[in-house]
C-alpha atoms as a PDB file:
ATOM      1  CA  UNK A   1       9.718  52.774 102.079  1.00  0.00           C
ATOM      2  CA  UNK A   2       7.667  50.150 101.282  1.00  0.00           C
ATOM      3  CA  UNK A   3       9.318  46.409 102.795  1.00  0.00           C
ATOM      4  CA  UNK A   4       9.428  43.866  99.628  1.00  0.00           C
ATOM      5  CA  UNK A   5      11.732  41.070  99.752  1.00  0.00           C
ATOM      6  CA  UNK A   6      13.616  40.285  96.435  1.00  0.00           C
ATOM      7  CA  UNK A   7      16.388  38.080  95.652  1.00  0.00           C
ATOM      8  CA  UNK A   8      19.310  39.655  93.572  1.00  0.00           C
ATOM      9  CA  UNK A   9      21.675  37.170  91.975  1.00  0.00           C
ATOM     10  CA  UNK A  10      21.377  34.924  95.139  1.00  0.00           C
ATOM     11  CA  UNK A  11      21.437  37.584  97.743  1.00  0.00           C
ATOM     12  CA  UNK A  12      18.804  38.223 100.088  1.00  0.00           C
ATOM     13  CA  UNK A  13      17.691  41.915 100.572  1.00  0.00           C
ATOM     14  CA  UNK A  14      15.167  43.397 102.900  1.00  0.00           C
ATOM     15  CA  UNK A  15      14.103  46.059 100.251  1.00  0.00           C
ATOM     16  CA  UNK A  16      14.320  46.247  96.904  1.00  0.00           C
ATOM     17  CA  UNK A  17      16.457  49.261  96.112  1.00  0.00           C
ATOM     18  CA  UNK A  18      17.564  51.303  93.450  1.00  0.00           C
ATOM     19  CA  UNK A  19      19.299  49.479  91.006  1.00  0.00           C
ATOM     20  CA  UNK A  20      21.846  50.220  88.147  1.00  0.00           C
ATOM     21  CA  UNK A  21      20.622  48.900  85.167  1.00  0.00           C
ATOM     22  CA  UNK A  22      22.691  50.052  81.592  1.00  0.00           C
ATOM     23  CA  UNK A  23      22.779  53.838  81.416  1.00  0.00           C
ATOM     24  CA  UNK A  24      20.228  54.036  84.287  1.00  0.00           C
ATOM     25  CA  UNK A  25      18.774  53.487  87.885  1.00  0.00           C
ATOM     26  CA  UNK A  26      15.787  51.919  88.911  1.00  0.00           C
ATOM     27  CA  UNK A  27      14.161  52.764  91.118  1.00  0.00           C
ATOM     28  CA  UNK A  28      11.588  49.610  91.932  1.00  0.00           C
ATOM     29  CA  UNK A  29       9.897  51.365  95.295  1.00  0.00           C
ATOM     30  CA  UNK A  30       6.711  52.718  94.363  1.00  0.00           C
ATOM     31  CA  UNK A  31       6.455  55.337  97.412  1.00  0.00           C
ATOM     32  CA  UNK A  32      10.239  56.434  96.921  1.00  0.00           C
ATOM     33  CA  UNK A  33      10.216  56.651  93.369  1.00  0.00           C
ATOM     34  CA  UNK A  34       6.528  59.329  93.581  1.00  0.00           C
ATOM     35  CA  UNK A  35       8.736  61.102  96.271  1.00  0.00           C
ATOM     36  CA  UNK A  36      11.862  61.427  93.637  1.00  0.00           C
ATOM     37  CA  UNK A  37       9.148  62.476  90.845  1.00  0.00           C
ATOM     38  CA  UNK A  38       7.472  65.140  92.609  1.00  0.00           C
ATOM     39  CA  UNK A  39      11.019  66.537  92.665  1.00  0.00           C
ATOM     40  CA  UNK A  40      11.465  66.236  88.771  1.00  0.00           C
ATOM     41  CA  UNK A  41      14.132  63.282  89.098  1.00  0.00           C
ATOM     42  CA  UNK A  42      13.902  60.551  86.645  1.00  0.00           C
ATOM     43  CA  UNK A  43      11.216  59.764  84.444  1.00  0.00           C
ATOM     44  CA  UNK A  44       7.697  57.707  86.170  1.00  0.00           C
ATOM     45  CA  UNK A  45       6.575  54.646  84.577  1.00  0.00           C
ATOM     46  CA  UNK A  46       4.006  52.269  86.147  1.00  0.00           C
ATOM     47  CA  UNK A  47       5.524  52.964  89.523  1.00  0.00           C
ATOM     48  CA  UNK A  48       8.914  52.148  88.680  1.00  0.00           C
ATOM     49  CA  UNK A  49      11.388  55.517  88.468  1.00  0.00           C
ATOM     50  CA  UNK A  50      13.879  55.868  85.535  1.00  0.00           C
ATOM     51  CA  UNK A  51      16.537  58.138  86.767  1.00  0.00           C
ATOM     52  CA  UNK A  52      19.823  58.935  84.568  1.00  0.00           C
ATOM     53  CA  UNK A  53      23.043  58.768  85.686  1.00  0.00           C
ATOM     54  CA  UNK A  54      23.379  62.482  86.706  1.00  0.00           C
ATOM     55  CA  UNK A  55      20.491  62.467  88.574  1.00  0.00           C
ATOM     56  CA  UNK A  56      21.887  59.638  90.306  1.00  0.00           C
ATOM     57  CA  UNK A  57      24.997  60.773  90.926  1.00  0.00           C
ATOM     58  CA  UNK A  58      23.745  63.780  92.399  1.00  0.00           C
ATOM     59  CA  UNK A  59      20.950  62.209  94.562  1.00  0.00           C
ATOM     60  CA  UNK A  60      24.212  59.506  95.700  1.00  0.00           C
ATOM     61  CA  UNK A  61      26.596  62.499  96.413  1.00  0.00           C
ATOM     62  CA  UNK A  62      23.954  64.306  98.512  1.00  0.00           C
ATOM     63  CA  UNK A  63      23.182  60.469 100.298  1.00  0.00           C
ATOM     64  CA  UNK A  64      19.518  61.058  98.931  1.00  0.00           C
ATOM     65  CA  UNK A  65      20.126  57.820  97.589  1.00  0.00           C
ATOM     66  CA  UNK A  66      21.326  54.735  98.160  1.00  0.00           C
ATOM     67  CA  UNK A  67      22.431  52.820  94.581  1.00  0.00           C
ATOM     68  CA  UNK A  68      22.987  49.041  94.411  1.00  0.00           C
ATOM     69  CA  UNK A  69      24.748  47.301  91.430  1.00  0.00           C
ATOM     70  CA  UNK A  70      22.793  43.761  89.692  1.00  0.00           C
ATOM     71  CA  UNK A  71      24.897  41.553  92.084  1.00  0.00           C
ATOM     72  CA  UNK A  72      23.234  43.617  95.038  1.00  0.00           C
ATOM     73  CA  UNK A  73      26.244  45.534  95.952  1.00  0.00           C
ATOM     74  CA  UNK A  74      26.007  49.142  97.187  1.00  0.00           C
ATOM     75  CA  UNK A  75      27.844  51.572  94.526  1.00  0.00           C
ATOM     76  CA  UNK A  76      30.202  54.155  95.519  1.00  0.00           C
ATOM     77  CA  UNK A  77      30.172  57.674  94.019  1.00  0.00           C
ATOM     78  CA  UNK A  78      32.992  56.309  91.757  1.00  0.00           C
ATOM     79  CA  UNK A  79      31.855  53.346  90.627  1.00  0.00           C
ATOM     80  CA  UNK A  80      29.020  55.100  89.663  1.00  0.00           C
ATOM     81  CA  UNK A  81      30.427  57.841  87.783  1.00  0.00           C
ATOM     82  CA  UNK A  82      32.641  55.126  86.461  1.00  0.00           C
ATOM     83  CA  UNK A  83      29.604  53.589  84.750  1.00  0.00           C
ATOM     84  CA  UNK A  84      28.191  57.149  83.216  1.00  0.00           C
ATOM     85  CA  UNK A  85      32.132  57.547  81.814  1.00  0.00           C
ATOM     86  CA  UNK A  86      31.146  54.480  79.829  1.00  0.00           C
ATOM     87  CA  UNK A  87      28.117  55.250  78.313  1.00  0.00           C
ATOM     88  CA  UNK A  88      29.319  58.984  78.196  1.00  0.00           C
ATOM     89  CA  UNK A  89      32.629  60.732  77.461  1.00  0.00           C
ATOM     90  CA  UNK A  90      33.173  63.276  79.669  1.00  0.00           C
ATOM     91  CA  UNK A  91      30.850  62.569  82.038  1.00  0.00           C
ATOM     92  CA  UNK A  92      32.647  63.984  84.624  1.00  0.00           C
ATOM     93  CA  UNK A  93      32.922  67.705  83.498  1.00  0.00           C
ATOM     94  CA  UNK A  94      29.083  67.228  82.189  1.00  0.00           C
ATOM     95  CA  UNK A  95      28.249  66.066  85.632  1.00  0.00           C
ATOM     96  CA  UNK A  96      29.988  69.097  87.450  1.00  0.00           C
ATOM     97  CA  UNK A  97      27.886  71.486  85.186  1.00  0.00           C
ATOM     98  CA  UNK A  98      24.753  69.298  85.758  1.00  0.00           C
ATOM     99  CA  UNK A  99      25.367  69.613  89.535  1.00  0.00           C
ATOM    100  CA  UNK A 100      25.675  72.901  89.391  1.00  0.00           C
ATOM    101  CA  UNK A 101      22.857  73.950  87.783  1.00  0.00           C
ATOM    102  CA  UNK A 102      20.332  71.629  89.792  1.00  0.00           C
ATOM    103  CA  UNK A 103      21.923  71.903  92.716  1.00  0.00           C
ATOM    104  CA  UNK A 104      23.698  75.403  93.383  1.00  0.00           C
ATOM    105  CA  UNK A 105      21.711  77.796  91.143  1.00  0.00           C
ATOM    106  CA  UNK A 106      18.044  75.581  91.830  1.00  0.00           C
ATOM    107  CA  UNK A 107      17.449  74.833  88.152  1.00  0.00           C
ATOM    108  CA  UNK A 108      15.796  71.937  86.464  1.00  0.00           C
ATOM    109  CA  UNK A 109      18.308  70.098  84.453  1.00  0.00           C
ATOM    110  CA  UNK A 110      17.206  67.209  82.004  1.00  0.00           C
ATOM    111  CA  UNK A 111      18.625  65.028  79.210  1.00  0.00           C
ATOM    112  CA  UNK A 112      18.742  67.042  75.733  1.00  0.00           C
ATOM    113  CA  UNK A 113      19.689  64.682  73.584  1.00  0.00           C
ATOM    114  CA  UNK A 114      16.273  65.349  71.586  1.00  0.00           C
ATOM    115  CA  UNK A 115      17.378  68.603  70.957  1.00  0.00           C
ATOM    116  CA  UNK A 116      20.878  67.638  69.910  1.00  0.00           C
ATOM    117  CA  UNK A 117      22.753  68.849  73.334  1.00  0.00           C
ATOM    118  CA  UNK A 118      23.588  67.547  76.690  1.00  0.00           C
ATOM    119  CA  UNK A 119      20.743  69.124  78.742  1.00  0.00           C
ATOM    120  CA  UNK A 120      17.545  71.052  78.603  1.00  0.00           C
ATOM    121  CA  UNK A 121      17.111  73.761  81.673  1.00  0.00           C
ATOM    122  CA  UNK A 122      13.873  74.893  83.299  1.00  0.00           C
ATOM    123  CA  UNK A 123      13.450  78.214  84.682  1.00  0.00           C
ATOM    124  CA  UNK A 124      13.414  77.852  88.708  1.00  0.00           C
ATOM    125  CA  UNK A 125       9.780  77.182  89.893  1.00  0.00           C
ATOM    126  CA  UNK A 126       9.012  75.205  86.311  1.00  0.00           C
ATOM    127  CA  UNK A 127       9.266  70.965  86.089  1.00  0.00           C
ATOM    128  CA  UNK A 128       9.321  69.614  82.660  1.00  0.00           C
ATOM    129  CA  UNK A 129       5.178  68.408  83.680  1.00  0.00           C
ATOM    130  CA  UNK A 130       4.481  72.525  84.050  1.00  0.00           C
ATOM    131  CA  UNK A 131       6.413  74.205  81.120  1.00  0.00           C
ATOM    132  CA  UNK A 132       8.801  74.227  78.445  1.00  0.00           C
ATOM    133  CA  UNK A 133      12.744  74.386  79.039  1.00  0.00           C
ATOM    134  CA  UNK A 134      14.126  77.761  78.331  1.00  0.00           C
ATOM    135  CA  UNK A 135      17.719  76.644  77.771  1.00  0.00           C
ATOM    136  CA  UNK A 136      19.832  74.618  75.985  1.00  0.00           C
ATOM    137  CA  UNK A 137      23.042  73.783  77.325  1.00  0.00           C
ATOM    138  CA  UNK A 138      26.117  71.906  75.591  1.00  0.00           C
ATOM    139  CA  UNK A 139      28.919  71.043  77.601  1.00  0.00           C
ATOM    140  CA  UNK A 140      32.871  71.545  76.397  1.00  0.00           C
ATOM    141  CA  UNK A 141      36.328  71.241  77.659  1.00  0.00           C
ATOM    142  CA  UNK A 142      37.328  74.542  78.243  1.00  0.00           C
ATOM    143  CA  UNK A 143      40.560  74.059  75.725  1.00  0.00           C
ATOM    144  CA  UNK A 144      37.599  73.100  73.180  1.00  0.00           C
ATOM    145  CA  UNK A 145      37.778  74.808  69.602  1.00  0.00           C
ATOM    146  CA  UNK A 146      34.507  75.854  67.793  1.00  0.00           C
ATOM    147  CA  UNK A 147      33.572  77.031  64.362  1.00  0.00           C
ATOM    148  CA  UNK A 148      31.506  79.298  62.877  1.00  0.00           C
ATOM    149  CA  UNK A 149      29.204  76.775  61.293  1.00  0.00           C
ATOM    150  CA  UNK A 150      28.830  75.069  64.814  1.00  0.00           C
ATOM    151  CA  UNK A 151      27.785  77.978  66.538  1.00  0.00           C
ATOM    152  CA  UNK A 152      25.697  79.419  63.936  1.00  0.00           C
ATOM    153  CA  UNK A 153      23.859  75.794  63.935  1.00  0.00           C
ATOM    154  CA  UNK A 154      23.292  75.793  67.417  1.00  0.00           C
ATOM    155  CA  UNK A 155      22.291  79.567  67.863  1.00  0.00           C
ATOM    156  CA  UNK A 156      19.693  78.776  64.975  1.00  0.00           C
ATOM    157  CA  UNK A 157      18.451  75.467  66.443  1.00  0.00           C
ATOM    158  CA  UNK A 158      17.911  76.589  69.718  1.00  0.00           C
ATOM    159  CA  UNK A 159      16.003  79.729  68.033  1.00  0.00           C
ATOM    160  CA  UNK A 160      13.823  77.145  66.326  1.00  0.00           C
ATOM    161  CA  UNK A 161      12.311  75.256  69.455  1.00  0.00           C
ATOM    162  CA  UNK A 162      11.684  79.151  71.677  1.00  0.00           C
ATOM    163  CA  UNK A 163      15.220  77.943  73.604  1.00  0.00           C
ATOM    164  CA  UNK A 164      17.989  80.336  74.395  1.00  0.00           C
ATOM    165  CA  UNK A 165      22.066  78.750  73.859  1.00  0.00           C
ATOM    166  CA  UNK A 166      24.215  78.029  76.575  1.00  0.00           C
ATOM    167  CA  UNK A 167      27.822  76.413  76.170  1.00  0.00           C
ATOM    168  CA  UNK A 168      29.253  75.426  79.215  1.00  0.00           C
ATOM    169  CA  UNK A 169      32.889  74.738  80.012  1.00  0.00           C
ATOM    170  CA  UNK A 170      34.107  73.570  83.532  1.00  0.00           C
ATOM    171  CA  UNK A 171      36.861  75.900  85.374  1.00  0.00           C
ATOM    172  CA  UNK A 172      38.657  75.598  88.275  1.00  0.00           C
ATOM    173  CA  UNK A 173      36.236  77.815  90.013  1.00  0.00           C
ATOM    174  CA  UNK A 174      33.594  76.072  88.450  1.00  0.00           C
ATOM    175  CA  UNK A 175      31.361  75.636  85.472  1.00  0.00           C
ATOM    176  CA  UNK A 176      31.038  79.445  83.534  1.00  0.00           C
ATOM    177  CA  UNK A 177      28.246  79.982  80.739  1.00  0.00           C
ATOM    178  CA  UNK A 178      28.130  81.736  77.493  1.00  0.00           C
ATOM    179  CA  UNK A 179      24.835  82.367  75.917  1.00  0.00           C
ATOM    180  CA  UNK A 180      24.920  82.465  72.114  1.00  0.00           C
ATOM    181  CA  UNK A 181      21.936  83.866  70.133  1.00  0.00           C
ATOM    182  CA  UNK A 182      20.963  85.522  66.753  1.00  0.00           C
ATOM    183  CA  UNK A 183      20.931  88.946  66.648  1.00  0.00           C
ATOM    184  CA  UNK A 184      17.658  90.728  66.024  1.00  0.00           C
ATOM    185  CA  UNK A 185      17.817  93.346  63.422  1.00  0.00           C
END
């Protein structure tokens, strides 16, 4: 890692480290943020890497990544998940399926809020900068309700963009899928 010196809110640091900043991390570090992009984390722009909060979380819970708040303090898992609670309710259960599919099964998981759900997945072996996502995935309590309409929306939606539908709902043995399509006739 490259050795700037910055001053954050009158403390002196030796390196100018990732940094929460809204509903994401910066990462400032030119070398460490092309390391974290080859990987598919964040988004790259002008040498400065835009990672969410799930991708933080994850890269903090693994200690991939060390996160530091504006004043310059580092964050705790906690404090950080405390953060993505605000910006996003139930970040928690969204982060255990997020987890799971980057981490445990090797997927690709990224924001799908363009497509109207919580994340897009890649295929294992694809990066959003080599293919298109193959799933969509919306994440729901397990006691969660749905209609009909909503799943006939989705189903056709995710039909639309080439995509296959995947509601996810978090367990006590862990996050479970349930692919929802159109049948062919």
């Amino acid at each position: 890692m490259a050795v700037r010196k910055s001053v954050i809110k009158g403390k002196k640091t030796e390196q100018l480290q990732p940094v929460l900043s809204g509903d994401r991390v910066i990462v400032h570090d030119a070398k460490l943020a092309a390391q974290l992009a080859t990987r598919s984390f964040g988004e790259l722009k002008k040498d400065q890497l835009y990672i969410n909060l799930y991708e933080a979380c994850l890269l903090l819970e693994e200690k991939k990544l060390q996160i530091y708040s504006k004043d310059g303090d580092k964050m705790k898992l906690n404090e950080l998940m405390g953060a993505g609670e605000c910006f996003n309710e139930g970040f928690g259960m969204k982060f255990d399926v997020f987890r799971d599919l980057r981490s445990v099964r090797g997927y690709v998981a990224k924001s799908g809020i363009k497509f109207g759900c919580d994340f897009v997945v890649y295929p294992r072996g694809k990066t959003p900068s080599t293919s298109h996502s193959k799933w969509m995935v919306h994440v729901m309590p397990e006691s969660a309700r749905l209609d009909y309409v909503e799943i006939t929306r989705s189903a056709r939606l995710a039909a639309n963009v080439k995509k296959a539908m995947l509601f996810a709902t978090v367990t006590d043995r862990g996050p479970v899928y349930y692919e929802i399509s159109r049948a062919k006739l």
